[in-house]
Each structure stands twice: as C-alpha cells, then as structure tokens.
Protein backbone atom coordinates (compact mmCIF):
# COMPACT_ATOMS: atom_id res chain seq x y z
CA UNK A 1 8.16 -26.26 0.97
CA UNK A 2 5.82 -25.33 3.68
CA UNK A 3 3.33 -22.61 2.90
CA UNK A 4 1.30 -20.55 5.50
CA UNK A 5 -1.62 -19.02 4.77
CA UNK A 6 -3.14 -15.74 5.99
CA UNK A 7 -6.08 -16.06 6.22
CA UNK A 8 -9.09 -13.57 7.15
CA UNK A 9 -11.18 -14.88 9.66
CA UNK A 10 -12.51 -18.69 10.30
CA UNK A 11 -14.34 -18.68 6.23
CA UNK A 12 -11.49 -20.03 4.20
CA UNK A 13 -9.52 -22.29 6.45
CA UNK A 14 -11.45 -25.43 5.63
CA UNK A 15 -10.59 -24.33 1.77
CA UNK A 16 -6.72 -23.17 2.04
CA UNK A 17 -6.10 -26.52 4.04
CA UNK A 18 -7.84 -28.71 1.56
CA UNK A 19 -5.69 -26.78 -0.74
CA UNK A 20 -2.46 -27.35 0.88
CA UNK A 21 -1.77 -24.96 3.51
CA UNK A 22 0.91 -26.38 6.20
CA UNK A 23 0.53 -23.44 8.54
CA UNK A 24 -2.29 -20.69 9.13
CA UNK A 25 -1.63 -16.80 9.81
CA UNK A 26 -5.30 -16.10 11.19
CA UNK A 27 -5.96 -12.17 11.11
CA UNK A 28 -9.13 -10.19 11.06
CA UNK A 29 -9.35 -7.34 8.77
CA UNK A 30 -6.96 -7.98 5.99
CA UNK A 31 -7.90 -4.71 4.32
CA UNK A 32 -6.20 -2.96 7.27
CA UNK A 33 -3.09 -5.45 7.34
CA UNK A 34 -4.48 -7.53 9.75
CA UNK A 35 -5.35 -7.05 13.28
CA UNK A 36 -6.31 -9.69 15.91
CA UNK A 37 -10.08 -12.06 14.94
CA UNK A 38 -12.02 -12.60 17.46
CA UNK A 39 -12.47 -14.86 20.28
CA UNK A 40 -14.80 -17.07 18.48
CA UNK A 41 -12.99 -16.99 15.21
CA UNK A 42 -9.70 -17.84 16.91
CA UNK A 43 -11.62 -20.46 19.09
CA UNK A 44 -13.39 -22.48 15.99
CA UNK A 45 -10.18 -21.96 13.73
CA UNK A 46 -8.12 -23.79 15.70
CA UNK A 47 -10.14 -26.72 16.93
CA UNK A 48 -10.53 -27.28 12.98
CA UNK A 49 -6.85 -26.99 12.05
CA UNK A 50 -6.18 -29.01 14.82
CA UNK A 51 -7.94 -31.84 13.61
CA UNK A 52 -5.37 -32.38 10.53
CA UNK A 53 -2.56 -31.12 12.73
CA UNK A 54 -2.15 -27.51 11.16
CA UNK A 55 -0.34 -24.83 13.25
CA UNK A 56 -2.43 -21.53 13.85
CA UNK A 57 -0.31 -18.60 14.00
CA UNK A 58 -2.69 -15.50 15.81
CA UNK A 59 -1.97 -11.88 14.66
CA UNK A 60 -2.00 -9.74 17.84
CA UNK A 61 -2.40 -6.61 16.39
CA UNK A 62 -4.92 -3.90 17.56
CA UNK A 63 -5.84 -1.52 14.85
CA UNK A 64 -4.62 -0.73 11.61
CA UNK A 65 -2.29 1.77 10.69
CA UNK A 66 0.89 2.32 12.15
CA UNK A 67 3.05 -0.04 14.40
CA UNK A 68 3.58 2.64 17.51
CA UNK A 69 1.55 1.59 20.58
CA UNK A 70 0.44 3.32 23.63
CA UNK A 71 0.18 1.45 26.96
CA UNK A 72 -3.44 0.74 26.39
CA UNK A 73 -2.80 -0.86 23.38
CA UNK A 74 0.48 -2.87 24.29
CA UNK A 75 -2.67 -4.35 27.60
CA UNK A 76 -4.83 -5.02 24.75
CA UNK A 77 -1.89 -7.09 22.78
CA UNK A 78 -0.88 -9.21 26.49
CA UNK A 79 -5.02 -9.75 27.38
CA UNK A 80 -5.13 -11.03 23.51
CA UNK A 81 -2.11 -13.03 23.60
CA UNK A 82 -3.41 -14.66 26.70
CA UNK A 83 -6.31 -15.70 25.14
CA UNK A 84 -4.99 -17.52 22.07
CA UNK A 85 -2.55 -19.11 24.18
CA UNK A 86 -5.59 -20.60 26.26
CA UNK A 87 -7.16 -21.31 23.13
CA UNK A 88 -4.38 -23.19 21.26
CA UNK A 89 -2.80 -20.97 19.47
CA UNK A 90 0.69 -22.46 18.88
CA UNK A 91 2.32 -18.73 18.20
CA UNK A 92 2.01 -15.42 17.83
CA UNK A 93 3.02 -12.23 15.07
CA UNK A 94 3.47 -8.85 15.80
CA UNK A 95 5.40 -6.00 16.18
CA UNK A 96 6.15 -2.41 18.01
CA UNK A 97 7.98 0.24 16.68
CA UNK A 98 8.97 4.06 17.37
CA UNK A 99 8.64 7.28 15.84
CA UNK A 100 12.43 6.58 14.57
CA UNK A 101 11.93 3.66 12.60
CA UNK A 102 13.44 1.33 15.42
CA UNK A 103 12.01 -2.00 17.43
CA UNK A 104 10.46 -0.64 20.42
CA UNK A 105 12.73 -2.86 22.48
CA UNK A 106 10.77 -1.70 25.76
CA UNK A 107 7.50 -3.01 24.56
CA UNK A 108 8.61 -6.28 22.39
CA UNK A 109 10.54 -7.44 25.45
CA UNK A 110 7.42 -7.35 27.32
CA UNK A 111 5.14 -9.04 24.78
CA UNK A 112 7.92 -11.72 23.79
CA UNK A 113 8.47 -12.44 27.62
CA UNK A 114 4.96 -12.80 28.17
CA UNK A 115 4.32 -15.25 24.49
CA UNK A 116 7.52 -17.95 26.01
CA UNK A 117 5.86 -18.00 29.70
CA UNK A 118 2.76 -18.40 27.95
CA UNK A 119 4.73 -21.35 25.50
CA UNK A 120 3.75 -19.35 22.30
CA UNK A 121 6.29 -18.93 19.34
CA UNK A 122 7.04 -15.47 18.65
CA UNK A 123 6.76 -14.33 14.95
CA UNK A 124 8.17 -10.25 14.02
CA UNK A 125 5.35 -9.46 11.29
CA UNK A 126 5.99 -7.06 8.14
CA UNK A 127 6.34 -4.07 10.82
CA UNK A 128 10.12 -5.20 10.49
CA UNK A 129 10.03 -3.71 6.69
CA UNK A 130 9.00 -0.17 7.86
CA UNK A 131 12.55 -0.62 10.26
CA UNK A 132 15.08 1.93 8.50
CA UNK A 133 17.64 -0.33 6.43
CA UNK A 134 20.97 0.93 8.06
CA UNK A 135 19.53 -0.83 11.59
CA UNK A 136 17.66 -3.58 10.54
CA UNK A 137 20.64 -5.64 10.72
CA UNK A 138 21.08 -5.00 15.04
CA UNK A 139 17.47 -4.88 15.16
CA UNK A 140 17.48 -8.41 13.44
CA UNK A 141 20.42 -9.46 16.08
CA UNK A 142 18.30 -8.10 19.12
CA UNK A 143 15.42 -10.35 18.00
CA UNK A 144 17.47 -13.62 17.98
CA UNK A 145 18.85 -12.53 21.46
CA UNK A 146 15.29 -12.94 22.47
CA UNK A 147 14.61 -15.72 20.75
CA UNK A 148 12.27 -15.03 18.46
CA UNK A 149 11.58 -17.95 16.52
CA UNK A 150 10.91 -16.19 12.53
CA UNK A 151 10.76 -12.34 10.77
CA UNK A 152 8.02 -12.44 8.39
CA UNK A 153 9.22 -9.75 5.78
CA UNK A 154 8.35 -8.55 2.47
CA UNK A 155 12.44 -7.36 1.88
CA UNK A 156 10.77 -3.68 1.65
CA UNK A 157 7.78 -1.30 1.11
CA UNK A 158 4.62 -3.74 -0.07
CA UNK A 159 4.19 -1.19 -2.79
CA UNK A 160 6.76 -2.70 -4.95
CA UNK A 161 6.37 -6.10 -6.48
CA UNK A 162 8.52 -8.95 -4.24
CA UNK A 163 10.30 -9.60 -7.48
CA UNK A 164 12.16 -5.68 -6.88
CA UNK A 165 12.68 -6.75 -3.16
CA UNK A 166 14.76 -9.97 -3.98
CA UNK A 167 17.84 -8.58 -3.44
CA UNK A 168 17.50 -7.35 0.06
CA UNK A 169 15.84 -10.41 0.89
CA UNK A 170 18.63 -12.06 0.61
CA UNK A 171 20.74 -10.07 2.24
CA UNK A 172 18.12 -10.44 5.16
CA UNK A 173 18.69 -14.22 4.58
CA UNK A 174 22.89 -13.79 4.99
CA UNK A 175 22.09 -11.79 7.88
CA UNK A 176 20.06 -14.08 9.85
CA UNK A 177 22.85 -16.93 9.11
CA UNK A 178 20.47 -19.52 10.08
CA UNK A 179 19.81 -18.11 13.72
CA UNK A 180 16.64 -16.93 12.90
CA UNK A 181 13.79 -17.78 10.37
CA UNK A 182 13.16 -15.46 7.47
CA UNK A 183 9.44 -15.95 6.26
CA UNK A 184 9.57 -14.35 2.86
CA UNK A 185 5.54 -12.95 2.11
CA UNK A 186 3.54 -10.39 0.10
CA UNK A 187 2.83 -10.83 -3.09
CA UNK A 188 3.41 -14.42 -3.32
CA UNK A 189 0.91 -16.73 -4.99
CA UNK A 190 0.38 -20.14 -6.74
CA UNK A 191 1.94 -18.41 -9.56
CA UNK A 192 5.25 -17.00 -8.71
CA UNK A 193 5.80 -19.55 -5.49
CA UNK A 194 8.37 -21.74 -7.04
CA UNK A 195 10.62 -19.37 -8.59
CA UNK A 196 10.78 -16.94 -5.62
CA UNK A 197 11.67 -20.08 -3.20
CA UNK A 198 14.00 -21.27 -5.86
CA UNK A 199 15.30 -17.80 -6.04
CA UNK A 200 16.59 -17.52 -2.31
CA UNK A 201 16.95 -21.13 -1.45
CA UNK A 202 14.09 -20.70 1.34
CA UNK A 203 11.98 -23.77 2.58
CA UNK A 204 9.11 -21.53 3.37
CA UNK A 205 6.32 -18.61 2.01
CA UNK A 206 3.95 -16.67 3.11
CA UNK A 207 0.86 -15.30 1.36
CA UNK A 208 -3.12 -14.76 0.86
CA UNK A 209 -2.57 -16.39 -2.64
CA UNK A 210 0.05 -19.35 -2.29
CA UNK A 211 -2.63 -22.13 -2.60
C-alpha cells in the first residue's frame, strides 16, 4: 500500500520517510488546511526526498479558508506552481470552487493547463468534499476529461470520523471506475490504516498520522 504523508514544512520529512512514507504532500500551515511552504522549504524538501527517490507532491494553495479565488490569487497559484515545477516538484494539489458548490471550471482549466505544460501531475485536494453531492459525480467526470491524475477526498465534511464517510467513498470509488485515482485521507493513521484500505479495496492513503 503506498502511503503519502502530509507533511508541514521541511521538519518531519527525514522522520515520516525513515518511517515509511512512499510519497510526500508538503504544505505550510496545517492548522489552516494547508497552503503553499515556502521557496526554501519546497527547495530543501525535495533535494532530500529525492535522494531515496520519494515523490513530493506541493500544495498550491494561498490562504486558508475557503476554496473561491480572485484573479490575484489564481497569479499567485500559476507564479507558485512555476516554481515547484523548477524546483522538482513532481505534482501539484489544489482546487477552485464557486459560491455554488461547483469546480470553478474557468480557473482549474487554467491551473491544470499550466501544471501538464509545466510536466506536473495534477492532484484535486479535499476542496472536492465541500462540492454539493448531487454534482460531484460530473464534476468528477470533468476532472478525468482533463486529466487529472488523483481526487484526494475525505468522502465528506472532515468533521465526521472517515469511518461515517465509508460509504460515499465508495461510491466515489464506483464512480471513478478506474479512470481516475481516489486518494482516500483525513483521519487516517497507523491505527485504523489497514482496515480502512481493506475496507474499500484501495492501494493507497493519505494522512498526517499513517506512519
């Protein structure tokens, strides 16, 4: 089973690895939900992962708070995807919505364009969970249509346990009928790993807490 990590900023990566980790969410701010580290954080992470051949995934993610971006931020999210593409970065997470609960097809299209000419993965981050349930299933089709490679998703609001969410996981899972990765995270952790991956017959978790 491969496990990524998010991680907050360059201080645990030498640990999580020793520990197992097969892939690296790097964030700043983790109290917020993650937003994008640094330059230098981004810079040293990766040159160290690299050495034992571990992906770094970089959030590209503003602020905190909601997922609804003005133009200013959406230059701030290209300028910062640039720059962990220059510095190695093998992908990248994030996510733009509306005021209606919907993808903000406008602005993904932009960023996702702009991660494959830069030869990043693209990775939809837990903004897909705040997506209102009736459309998440044409929302999930529009993001294999531009080939983005995984959905990171909790199965639903991270206030409730990922235990309560394992039924709409899975029907997440039957949607994406292997077109498109489904990254089950939140809440996951050396404790409950196993059974949740046994649960919906994934090959891969996210979490703070899996190693």
């Amino acid at each position: 089973m491969l496990k990524e990590v998010c991680v907050e900023n360059f201080t645990n990566i030498p640990h999580v690895i020793e520990n197992g980790a097969d892939r690296i969410e790097l964030n700043n701010e983790l109290s917020l939900g993650g937003t994008t580290p640094t330059f230098g954080v981004i810079k040293r992470s990766i040159i160290y992962a690299d050495r034992v051949k571990i992906p770094v995934i970089v959030m590209i993610r503003p602020r905190g708070g909601n997922f609804i971006y003005n133009e200013d931020e959406i230059a701030i999210m290209a300028d910062d995807m640039a720059v962990a593409a220059k510095l190695g970065a093998r992908g990248v997470a994030f996510g733009c919505l509306t005021n209606q609960k919907q993808l903000n097809r406008a602005q993904m299209e932009r960023l996702i364009d702009l991660a494959h000419s830069l030869n990043l993965t693209v990775v939809m981050h837990m903004a897909f969970d705040q997506i209102s349930e009736p459309i998440q299933r044409d929302e999930l089709n529009w993001l294999i249509g531009q080939k983005v490679e995984r959905i990171l998703t909790h199965g639903g609001d991270l206030q409730f346990p990922i235990e309560d969410t394992i039924t709409h996981l899975k029907e997440i899972l039957n949607w994406s009928n292997g077109k498109i990765e489904i990254l089950p995270g939140g809440g996951i952790t050396t404790k409950n790993r196993d059974e949740i991956a046994e649960e919906l017959h994934v090959n891969q978790l996210h979490g703070s807490k899996i190693v």
